[in-house]
Every structure is written in structure tokens, then in C-alpha cells.
C-alpha atoms as a PDB file:
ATOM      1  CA  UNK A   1     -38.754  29.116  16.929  1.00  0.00           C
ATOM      2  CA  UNK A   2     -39.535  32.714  18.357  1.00  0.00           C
ATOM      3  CA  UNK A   3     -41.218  33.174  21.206  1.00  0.00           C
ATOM      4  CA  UNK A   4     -44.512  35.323  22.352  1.00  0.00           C
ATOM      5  CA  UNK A   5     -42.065  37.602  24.240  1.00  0.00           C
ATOM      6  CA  UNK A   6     -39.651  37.981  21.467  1.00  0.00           C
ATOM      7  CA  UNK A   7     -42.147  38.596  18.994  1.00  0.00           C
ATOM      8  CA  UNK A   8     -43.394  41.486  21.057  1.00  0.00           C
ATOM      9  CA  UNK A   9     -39.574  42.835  21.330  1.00  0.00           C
ATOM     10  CA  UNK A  10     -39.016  42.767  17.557  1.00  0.00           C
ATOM     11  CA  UNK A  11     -42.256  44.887  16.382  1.00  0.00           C
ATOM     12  CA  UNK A  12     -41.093  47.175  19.232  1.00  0.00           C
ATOM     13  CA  UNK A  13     -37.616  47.558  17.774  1.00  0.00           C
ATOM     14  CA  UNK A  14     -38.706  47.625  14.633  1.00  0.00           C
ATOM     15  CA  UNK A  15     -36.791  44.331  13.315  1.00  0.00           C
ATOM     16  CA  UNK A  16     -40.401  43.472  12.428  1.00  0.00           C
ATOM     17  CA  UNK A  17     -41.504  46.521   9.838  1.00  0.00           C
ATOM     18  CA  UNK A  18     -44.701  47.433   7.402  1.00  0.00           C
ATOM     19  CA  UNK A  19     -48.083  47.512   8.906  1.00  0.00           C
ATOM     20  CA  UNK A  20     -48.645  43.736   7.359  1.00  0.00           C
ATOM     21  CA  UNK A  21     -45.199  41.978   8.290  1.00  0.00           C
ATOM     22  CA  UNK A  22     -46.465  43.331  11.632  1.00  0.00           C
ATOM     23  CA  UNK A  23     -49.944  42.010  11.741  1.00  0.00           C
ATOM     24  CA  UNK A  24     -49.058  39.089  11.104  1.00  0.00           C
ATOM     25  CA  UNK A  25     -46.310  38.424  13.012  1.00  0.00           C
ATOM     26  CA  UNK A  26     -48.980  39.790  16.184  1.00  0.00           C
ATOM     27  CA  UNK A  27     -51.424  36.726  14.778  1.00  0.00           C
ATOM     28  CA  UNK A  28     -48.127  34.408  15.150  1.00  0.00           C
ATOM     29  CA  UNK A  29     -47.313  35.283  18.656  1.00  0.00           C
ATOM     30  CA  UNK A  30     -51.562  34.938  19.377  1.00  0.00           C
ATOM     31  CA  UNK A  31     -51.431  31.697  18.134  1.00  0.00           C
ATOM     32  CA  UNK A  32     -48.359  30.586  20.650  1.00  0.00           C
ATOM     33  CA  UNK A  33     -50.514  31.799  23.519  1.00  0.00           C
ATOM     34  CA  UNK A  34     -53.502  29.799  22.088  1.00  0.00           C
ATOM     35  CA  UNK A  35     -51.469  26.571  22.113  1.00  0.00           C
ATOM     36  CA  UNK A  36     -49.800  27.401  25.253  1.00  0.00           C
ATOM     37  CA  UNK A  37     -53.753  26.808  26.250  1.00  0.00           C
ATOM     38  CA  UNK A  38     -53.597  30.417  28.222  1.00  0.00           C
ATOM     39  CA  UNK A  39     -56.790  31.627  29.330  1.00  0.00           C
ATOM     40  CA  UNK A  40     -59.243  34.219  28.011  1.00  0.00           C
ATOM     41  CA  UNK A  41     -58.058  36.930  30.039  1.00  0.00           C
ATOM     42  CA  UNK A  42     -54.449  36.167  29.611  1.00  0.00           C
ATOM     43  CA  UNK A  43     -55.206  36.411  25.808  1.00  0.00           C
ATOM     44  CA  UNK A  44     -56.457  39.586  26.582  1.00  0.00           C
ATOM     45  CA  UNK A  45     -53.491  40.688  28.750  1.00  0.00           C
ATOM     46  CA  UNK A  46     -51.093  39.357  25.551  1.00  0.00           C
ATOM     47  CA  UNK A  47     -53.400  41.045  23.040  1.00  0.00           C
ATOM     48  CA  UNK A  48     -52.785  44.240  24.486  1.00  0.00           C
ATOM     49  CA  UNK A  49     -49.040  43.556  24.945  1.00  0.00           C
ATOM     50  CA  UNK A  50     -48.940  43.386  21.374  1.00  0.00           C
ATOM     51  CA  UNK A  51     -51.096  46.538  20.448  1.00  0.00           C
ATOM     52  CA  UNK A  52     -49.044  48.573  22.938  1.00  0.00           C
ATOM     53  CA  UNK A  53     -45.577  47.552  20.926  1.00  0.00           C
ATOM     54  CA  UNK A  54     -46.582  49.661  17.945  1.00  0.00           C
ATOM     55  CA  UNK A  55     -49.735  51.952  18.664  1.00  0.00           C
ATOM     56  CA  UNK A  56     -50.670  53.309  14.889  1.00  0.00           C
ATOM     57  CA  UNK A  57     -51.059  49.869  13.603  1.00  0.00           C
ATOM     58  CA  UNK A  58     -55.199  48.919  13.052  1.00  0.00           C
ATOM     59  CA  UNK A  59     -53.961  45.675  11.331  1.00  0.00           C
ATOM     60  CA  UNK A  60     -52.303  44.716  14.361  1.00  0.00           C
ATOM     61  CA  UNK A  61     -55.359  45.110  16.213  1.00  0.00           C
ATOM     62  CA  UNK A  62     -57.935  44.398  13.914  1.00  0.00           C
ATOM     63  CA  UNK A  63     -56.482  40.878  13.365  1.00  0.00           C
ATOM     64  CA  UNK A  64     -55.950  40.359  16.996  1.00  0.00           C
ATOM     65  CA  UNK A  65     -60.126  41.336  17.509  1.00  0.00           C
ATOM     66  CA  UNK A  66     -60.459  38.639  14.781  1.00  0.00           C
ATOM     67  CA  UNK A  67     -58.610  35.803  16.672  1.00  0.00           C
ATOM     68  CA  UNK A  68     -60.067  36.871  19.832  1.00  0.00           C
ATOM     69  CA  UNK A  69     -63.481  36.984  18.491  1.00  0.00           C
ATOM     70  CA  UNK A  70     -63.449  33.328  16.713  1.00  0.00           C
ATOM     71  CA  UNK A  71     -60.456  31.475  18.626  1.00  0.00           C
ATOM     72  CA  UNK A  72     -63.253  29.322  20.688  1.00  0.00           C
ATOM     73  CA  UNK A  73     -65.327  28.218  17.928  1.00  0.00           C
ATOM     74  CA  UNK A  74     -62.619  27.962  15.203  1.00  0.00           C
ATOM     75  CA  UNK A  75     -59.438  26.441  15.966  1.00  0.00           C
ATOM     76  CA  UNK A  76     -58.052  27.497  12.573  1.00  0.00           C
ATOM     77  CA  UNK A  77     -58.685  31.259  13.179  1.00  0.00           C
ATOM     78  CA  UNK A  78     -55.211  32.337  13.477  1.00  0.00           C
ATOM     79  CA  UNK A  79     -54.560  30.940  10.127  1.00  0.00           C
ATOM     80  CA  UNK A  80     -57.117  32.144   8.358  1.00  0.00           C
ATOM     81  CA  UNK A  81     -56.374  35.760   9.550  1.00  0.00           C
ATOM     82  CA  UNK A  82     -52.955  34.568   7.905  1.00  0.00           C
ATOM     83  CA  UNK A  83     -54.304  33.721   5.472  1.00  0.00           C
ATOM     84  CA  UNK A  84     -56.026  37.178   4.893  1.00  0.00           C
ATOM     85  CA  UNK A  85     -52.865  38.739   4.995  1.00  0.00           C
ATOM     86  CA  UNK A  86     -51.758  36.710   2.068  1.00  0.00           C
ATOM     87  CA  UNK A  87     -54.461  36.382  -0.224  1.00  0.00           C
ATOM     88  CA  UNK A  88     -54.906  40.376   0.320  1.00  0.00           C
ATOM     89  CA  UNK A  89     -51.354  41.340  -0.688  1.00  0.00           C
ATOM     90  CA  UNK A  90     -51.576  38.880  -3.616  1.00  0.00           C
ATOM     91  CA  UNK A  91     -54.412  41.327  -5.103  1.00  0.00           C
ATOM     92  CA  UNK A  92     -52.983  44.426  -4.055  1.00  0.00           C
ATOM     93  CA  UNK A  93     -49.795  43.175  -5.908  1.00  0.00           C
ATOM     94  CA  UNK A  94     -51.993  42.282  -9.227  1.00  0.00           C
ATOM     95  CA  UNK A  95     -53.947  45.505  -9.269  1.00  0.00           C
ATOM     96  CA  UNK A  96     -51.124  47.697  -8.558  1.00  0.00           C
ATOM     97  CA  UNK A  97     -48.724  46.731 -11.595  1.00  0.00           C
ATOM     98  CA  UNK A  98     -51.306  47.504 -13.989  1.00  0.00           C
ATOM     99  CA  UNK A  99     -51.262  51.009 -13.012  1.00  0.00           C
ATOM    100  CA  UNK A 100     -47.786  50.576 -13.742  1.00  0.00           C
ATOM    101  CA  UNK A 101     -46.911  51.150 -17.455  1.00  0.00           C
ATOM    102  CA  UNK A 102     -43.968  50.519 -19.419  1.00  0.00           C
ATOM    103  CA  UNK A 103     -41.253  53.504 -18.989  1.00  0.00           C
ATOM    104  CA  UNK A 104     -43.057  54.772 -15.972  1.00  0.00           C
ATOM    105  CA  UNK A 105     -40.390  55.876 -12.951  1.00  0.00           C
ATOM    106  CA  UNK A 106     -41.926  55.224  -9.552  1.00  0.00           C
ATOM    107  CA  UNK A 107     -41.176  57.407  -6.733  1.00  0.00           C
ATOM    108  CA  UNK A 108     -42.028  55.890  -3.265  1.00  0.00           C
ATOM    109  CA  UNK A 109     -41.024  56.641   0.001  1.00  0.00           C
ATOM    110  CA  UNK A 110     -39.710  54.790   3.195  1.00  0.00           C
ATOM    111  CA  UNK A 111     -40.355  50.701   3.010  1.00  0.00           C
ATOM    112  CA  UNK A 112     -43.778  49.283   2.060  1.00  0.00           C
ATOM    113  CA  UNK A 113     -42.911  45.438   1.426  1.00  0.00           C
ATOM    114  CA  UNK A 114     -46.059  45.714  -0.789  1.00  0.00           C
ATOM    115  CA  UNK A 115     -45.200  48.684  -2.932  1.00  0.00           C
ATOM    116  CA  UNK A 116     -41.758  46.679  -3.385  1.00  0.00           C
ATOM    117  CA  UNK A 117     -43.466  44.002  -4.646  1.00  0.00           C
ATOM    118  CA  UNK A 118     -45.808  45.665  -7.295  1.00  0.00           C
ATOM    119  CA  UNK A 119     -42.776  47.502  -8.542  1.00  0.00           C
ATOM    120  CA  UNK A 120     -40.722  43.868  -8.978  1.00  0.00           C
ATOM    121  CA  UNK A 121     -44.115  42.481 -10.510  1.00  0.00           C
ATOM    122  CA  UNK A 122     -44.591  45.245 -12.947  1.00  0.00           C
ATOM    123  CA  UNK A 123     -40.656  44.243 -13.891  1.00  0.00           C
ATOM    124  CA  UNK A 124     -41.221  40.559 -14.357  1.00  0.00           C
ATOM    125  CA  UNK A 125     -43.969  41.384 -16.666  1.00  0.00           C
ATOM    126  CA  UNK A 126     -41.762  43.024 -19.218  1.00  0.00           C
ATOM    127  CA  UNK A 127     -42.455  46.657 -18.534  1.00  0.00           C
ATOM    128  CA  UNK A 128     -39.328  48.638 -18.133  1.00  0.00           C
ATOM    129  CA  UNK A 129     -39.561  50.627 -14.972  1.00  0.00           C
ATOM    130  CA  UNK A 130     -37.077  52.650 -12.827  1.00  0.00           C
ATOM    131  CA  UNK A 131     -36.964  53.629  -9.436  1.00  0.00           C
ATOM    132  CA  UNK A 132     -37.004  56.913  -7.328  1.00  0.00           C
ATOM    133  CA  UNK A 133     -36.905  56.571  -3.757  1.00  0.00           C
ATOM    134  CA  UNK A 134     -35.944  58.664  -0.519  1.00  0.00           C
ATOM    135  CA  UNK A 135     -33.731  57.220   2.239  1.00  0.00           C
ATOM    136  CA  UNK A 136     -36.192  57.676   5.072  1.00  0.00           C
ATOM    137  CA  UNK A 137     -34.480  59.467   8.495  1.00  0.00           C
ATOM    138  CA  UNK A 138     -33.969  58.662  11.292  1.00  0.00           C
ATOM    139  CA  UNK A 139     -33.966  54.958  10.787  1.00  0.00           C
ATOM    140  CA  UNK A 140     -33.185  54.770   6.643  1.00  0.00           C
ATOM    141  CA  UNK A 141     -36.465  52.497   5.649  1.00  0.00           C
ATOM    142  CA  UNK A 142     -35.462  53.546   2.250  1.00  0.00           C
ATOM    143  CA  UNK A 143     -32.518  51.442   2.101  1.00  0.00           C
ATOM    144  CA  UNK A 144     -34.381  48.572   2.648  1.00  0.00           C
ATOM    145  CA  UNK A 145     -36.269  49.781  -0.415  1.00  0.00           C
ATOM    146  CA  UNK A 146     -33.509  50.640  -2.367  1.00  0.00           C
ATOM    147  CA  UNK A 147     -31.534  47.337  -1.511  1.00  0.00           C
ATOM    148  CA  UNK A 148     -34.267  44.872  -2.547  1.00  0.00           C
ATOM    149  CA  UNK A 149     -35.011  47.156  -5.480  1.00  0.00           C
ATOM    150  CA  UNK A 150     -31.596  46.433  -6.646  1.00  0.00           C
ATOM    151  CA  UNK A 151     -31.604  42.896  -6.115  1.00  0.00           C
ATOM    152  CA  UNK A 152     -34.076  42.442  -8.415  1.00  0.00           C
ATOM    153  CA  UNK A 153     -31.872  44.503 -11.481  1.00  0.00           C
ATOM    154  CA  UNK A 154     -34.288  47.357 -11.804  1.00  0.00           C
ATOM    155  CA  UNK A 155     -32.615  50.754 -11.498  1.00  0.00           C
ATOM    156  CA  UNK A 156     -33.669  52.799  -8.553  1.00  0.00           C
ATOM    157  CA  UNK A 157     -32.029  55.985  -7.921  1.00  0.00           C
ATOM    158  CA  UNK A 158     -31.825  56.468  -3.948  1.00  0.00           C
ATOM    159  CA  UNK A 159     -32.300  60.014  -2.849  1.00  0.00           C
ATOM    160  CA  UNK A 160     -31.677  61.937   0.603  1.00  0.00           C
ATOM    161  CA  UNK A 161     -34.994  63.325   2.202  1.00  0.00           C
ATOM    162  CA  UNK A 162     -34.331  66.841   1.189  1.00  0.00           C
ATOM    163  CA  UNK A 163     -34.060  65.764  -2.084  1.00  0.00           C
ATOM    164  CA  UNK A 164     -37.701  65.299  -2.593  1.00  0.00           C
ATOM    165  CA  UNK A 165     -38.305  67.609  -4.890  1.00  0.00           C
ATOM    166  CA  UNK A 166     -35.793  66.470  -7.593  1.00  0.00           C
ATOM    167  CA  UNK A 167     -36.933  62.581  -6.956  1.00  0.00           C
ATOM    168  CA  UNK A 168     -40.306  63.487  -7.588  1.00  0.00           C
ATOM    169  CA  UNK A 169     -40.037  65.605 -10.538  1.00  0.00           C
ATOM    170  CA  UNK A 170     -38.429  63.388 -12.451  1.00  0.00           C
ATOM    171  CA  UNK A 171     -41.330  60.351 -11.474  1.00  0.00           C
ATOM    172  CA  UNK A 172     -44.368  59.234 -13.486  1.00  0.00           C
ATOM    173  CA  UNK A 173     -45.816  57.546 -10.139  1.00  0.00           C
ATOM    174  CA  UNK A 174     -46.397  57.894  -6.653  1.00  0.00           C
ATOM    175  CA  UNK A 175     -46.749  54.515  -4.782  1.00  0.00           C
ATOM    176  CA  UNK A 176     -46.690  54.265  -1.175  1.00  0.00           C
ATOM    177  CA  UNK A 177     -47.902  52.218   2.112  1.00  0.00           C
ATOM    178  CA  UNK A 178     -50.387  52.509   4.707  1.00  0.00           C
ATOM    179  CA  UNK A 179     -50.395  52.183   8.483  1.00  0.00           C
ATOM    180  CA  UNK A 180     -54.134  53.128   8.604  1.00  0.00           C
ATOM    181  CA  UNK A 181     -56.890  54.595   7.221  1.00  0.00           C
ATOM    182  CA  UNK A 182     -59.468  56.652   8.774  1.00  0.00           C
ATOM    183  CA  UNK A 183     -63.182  57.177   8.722  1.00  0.00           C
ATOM    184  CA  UNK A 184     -62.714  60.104   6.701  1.00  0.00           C
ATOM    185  CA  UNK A 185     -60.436  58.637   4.242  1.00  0.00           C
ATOM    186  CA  UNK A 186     -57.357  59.635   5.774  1.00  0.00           C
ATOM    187  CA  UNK A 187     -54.095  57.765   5.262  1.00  0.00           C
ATOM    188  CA  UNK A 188     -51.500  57.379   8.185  1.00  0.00           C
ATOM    189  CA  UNK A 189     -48.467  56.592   6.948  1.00  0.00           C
ATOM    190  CA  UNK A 190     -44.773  56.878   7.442  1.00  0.00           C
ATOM    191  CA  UNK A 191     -43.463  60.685   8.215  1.00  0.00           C
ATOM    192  CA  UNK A 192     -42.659  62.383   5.494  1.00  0.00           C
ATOM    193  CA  UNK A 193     -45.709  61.356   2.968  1.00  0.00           C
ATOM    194  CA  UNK A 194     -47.604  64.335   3.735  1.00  0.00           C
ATOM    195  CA  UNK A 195     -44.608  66.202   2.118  1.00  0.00           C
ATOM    196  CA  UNK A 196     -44.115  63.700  -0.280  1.00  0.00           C
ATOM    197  CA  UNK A 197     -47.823  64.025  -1.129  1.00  0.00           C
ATOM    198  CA  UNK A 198     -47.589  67.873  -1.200  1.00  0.00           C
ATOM    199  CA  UNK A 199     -44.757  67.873  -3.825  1.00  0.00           C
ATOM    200  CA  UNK A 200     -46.568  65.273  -6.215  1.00  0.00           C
ATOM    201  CA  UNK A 201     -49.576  67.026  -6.736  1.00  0.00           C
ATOM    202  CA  UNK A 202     -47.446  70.097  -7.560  1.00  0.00           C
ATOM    203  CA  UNK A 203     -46.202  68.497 -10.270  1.00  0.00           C
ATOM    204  CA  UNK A 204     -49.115  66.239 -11.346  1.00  0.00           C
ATOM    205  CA  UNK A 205     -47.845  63.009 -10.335  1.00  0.00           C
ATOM    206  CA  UNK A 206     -50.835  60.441  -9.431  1.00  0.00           C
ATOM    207  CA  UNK A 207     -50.576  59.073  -5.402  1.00  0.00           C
ATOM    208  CA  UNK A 208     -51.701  55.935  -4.766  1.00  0.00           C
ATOM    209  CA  UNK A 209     -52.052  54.609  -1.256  1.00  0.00           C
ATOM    210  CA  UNK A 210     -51.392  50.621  -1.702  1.00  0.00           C
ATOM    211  CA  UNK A 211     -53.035  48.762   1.686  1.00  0.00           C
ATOM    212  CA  UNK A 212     -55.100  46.000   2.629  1.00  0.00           C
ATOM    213  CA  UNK A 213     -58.757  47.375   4.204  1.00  0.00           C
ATOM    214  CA  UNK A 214     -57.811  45.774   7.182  1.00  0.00           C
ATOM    215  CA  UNK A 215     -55.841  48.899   8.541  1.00  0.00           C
ATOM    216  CA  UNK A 216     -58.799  50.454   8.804  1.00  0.00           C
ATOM    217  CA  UNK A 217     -59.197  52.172  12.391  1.00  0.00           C
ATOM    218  CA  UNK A 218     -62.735  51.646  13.624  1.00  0.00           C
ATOM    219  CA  UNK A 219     -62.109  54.047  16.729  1.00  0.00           C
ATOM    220  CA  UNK A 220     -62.341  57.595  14.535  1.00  0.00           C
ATOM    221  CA  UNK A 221     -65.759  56.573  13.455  1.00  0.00           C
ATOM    222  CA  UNK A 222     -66.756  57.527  17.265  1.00  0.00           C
ATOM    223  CA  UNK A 223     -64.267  60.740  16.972  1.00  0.00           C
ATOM    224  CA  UNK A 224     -61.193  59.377  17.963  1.00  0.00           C
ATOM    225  CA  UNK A 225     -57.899  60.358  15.997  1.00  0.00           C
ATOM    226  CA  UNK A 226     -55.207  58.071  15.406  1.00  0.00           C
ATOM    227  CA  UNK A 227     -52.649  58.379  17.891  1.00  0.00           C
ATOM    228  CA  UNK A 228     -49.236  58.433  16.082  1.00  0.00           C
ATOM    229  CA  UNK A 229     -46.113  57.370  17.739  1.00  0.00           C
ATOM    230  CA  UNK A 230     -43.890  59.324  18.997  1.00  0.00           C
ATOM    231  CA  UNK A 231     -40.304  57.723  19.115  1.00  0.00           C
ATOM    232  CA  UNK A 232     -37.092  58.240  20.898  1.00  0.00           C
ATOM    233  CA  UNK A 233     -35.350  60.868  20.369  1.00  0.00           C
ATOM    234  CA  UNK A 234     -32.413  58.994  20.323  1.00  0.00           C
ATOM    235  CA  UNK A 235     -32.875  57.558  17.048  1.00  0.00           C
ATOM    236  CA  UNK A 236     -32.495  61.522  16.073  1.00  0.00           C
ATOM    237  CA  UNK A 237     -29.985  62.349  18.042  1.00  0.00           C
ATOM    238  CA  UNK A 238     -27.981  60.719  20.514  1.00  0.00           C
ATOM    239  CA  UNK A 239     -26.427  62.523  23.466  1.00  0.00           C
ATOM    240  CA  UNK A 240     -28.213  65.970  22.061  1.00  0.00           C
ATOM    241  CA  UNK A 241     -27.068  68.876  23.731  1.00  0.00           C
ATOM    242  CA  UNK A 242     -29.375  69.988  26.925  1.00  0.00           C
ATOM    243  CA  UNK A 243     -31.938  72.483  25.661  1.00  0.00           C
ATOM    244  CA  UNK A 244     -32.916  71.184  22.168  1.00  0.00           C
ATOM    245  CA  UNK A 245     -35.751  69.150  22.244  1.00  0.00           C
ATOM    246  CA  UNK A 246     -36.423  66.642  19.160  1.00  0.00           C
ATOM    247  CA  UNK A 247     -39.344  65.774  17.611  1.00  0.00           C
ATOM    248  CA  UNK A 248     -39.536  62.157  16.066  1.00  0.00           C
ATOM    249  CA  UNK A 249     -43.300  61.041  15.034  1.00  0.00           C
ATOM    250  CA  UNK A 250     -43.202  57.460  13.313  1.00  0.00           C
ATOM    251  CA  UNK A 251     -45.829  58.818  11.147  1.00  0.00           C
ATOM    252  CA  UNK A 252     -48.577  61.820   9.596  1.00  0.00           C
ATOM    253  CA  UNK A 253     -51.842  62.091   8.723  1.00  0.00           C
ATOM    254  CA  UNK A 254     -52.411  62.368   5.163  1.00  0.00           C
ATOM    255  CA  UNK A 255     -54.974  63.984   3.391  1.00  0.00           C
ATOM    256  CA  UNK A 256     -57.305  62.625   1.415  1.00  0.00           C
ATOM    257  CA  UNK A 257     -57.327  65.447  -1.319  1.00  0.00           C
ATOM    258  CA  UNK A 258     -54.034  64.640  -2.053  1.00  0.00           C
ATOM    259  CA  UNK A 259     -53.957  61.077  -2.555  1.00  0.00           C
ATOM    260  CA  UNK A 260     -55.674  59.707  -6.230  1.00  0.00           C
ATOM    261  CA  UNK A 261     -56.727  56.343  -4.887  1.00  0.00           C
ATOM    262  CA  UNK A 262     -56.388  53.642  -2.679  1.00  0.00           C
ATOM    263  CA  UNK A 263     -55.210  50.511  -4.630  1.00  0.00           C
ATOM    264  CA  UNK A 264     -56.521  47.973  -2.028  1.00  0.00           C
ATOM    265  CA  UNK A 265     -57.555  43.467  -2.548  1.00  0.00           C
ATOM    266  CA  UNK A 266     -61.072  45.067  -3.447  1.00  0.00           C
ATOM    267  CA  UNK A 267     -59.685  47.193  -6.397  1.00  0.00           C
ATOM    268  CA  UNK A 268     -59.288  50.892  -7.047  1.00  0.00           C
ATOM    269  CA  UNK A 269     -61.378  53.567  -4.968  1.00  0.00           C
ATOM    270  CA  UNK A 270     -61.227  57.377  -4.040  1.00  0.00           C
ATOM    271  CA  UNK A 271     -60.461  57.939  -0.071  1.00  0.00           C
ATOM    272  CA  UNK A 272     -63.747  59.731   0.339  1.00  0.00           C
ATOM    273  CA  UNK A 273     -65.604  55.721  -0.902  1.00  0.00           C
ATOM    274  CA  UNK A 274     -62.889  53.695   1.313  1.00  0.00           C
ATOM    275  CA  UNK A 275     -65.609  53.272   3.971  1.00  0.00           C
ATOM    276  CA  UNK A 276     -68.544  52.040   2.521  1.00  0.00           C
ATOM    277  CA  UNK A 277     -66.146  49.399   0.750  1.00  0.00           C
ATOM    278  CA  UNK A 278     -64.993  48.527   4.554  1.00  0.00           C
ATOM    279  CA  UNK A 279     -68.620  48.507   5.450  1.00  0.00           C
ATOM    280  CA  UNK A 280     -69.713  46.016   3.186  1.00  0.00           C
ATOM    281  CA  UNK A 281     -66.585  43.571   2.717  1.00  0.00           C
ATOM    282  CA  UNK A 282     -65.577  43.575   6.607  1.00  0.00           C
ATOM    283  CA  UNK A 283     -68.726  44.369   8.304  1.00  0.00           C
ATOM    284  CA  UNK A 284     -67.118  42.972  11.834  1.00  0.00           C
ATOM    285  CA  UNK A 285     -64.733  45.891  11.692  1.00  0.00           C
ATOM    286  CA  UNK A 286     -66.742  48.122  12.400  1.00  0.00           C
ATOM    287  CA  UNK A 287     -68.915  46.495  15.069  1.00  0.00           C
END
């Protein structure tokens, strides 16, 4: 069994990945310091331990604020945040592979567990699909894609970044993750989308962001941005020559002019409507 401490470690060094895996993973560790009967501020102190392990993740934290919120008067809490989680990318899963049609090739980009999975639904419903995806530098997210693409027989075509262009020319659909969402119906999400995003509506290829409402950020409704992650620059290049300095955000803000709709547990919507949906199914959020 993992401990609090290890937990932490593996959404820092990204064994833990997707905005969802690592949510609840954060609502694990929570609930070893709840039976470990630590006090309220020590909660606190391992709350934050957890948010600072991967800073663009509102999942993370919103489910954390849920715990930390109900933990005295429910002692189930931490599983029904779980639970959330679950039921959440159950829906998102059912919704999403009826946009998909038979024939269709989907393009996505880096590793969204629950993109993966609407693709491998739309497959065990019959409809004949094929894969485009992009290998994802510096750490190759994509492979993970492409691998568990594979492993379920549907052909996927793996493509390096700079090939964007050709892999999403030849696509039908544009599926990709979330790591939050923003007052103003912005999408953070790996780097690279906002390219990705650029290129598709170029060449008329719907982009659907495919998250659960819970990575909304409730700190940009006061003004606040969300800070994106910087990290090493050794994952870029190690032992770089003195001089050069590397850039190497985790993710971009996407806009929301370029994205056709946010396939999310409540349905469909436009990124400009995301809020009042948030507003009225998770009122607590935005407290």
C-alpha cells in the first residue's frame, strides 16, 4: 500500500498523469491522513503538499476543498469525491462516443485516459474508427496513447509533433483533455493544444474539450490566471550548453473560439455556457 509521502512523489514525477488519475490519487493520500487521525491543520499542511506537487490541476484542489470541507461531518467524504471521479468519467465516456461516428479518424494529442477511453468505447460499439495522434515532447504522453490505442486493435497512426499538420488533415475529429477550465471558458491543457487547436480549425475539424466540471478554477473568477507549470529543463535537454536557456511549460491556455464544445458528465456545451453549468451543478465551487 502507498503511502501519503509517496503519493505526493509520484504526481510530482509524473508516474501519476491526467488531471483525474491525479485527483484522485490526491483524495487517496487525504484519506491516509484522515485515518492516520492527523489534525485539522496538519490536513491543511498535507492538502497543500499535494496542490504544490502539480500547480495547474483545479481537480486536485477542488476535491481536496471537498474532503476538507465535509471530512468532520461525513466520514465517507473521501469516497464519495471518488466516487465523483467515477461516475463523471462514466458519462463523459457515454456522451463522447456518440460524437464519434463510424469511419471517423480521431486526432488527439498527448494522454487523456478519458479521450482513450471514448475512442475504445466508440470501437466496442461497432463503429470503425482509426487513430491519429502526436507523440507529445519532452516526456512522449503520446505513447502512452498510442500504446493502449493499440492494445485494444484499433489502428492509430503515431505522429512526431511537427507533424501536426499532416495528422490533422487527414482527421474527422479533434478530441482532447483538460487540466482546467477558466471563468471565461478557457481550456488549460497539455502544451501543444493551442497549436493543435490552431491547425484544426484551419481545416474544419470539430475540437472537443472532454473533462469533468470539476477542473474548474474558481480563482480567475476574482482575476487570477492559471499559473501553468513550468518544468525542468532537463526533461528538454540535459547537460545544455551554457547560454541557451529552455523553455518547458507543462501546459497553454486555450482559447475558447477555437474549441466547438466541452463534452463534460452534464452533456455538450459551448465554452462561453461552461460557467453557468458549474454554477448550478457545483454551486460549492465557486463559494
Amino acid at each position: 500500500m502507498q503511502s501519503f509521502n509517496s503519493i505526493v512523489k509520484d504526481i510530482k514525477d509524473l508516474k501519476i498523469q491526467g488531471a483525474t488519475s491525479i485527483a484522485v490519487s490526491a483524495v487517496k493520500a487525504f484519506e491516509l491522513e484522515l485515518k492516520a487521525k492527523k489534525s485539522h491543520n496538519e490536513l491543511l499542511k498535507s492538502a497543500q503538499k499535494l496542490i504544490k506537487a502539480r500547480t495547474t490541476e483545479p481537480a486536485l484542489r477542488n476535491a481536496l476543498t471537498y474532503c476538507l470541507s465535509n471530512y468532520k461531518t461525513d466520514p465517507n467524504i473521501t469516497k464519495k469525491a471518488a466516487k465523483h471521479f467515477e461516475d463523471s468519467k462514466k458519462s463523459i465516456i457515454e456522451i463522447g462516443a456518440k460524437r464519434i461516428k463510424s469511419g471517423m479518424t480521431i486526432y488527439t494529442h498527448c494522454h487523456s485516459s478519458t479521450v482513450e477511453k471514448i475512442i475504445i468505447e466508440a470501437h466496442k460499439q461497432g463503429k470503425k474508427v482509426r487513430v491519429h495522434n502526436t507523440e507529445t515532447r519532452p516526456k512522449f504522453q503520446g505513447r502512452i496513447t498510442a500504446t493502449n490505442i493499440a492494445k485494444a486493435k484499433i489502428p492509430i497512426e503515431h505522429f512526431v509533433d511537427s507533424a501536426a499538420i499532416e495528422a490533422i488533415r487527414g482527421s474527422d475529429l479533434f478530441l482532447f483533455g483538460c487540466d482546467a477550465i477558466t471563468s471565461d471558458g478557457r481550456i488549460v491543457n497539455k502544451i501543444g493544444t493551442a497549436l493543435m487547436l490552431e491547425i484544426a480549425q484551419k481545416f474544419s475539424v470539430p475540437s472537443y474539450s472532454c473533462t469533468d466540471l470539476w477542473k474548474f478554477d474558481p480563482d480567475t473568477l476574482g482575476g487570477k490566471d492559471e499559473e501553468i507549470e513550468q518544468r525542468s529543463a532537463k526533461e528538454v535537454w540535459d547537460r545544455a550548453p551554457k547560454g541557451i536557456k529552455i523553455h518547458n511549460p507543462a501546459f497553454e491556455i486555450c482559447s475558447p473560439d477555437k474549441i466547438t464544445g466541452i463534452i463534460c458528465e452534464l452533456g455538450v456545451f459551448k465554452p462561453e455556457t461552461i460557467l453557468e453549468e458549474i454554477r448550478n451543478a457545483y454551486p460549492w465551487i465557486l463559494k
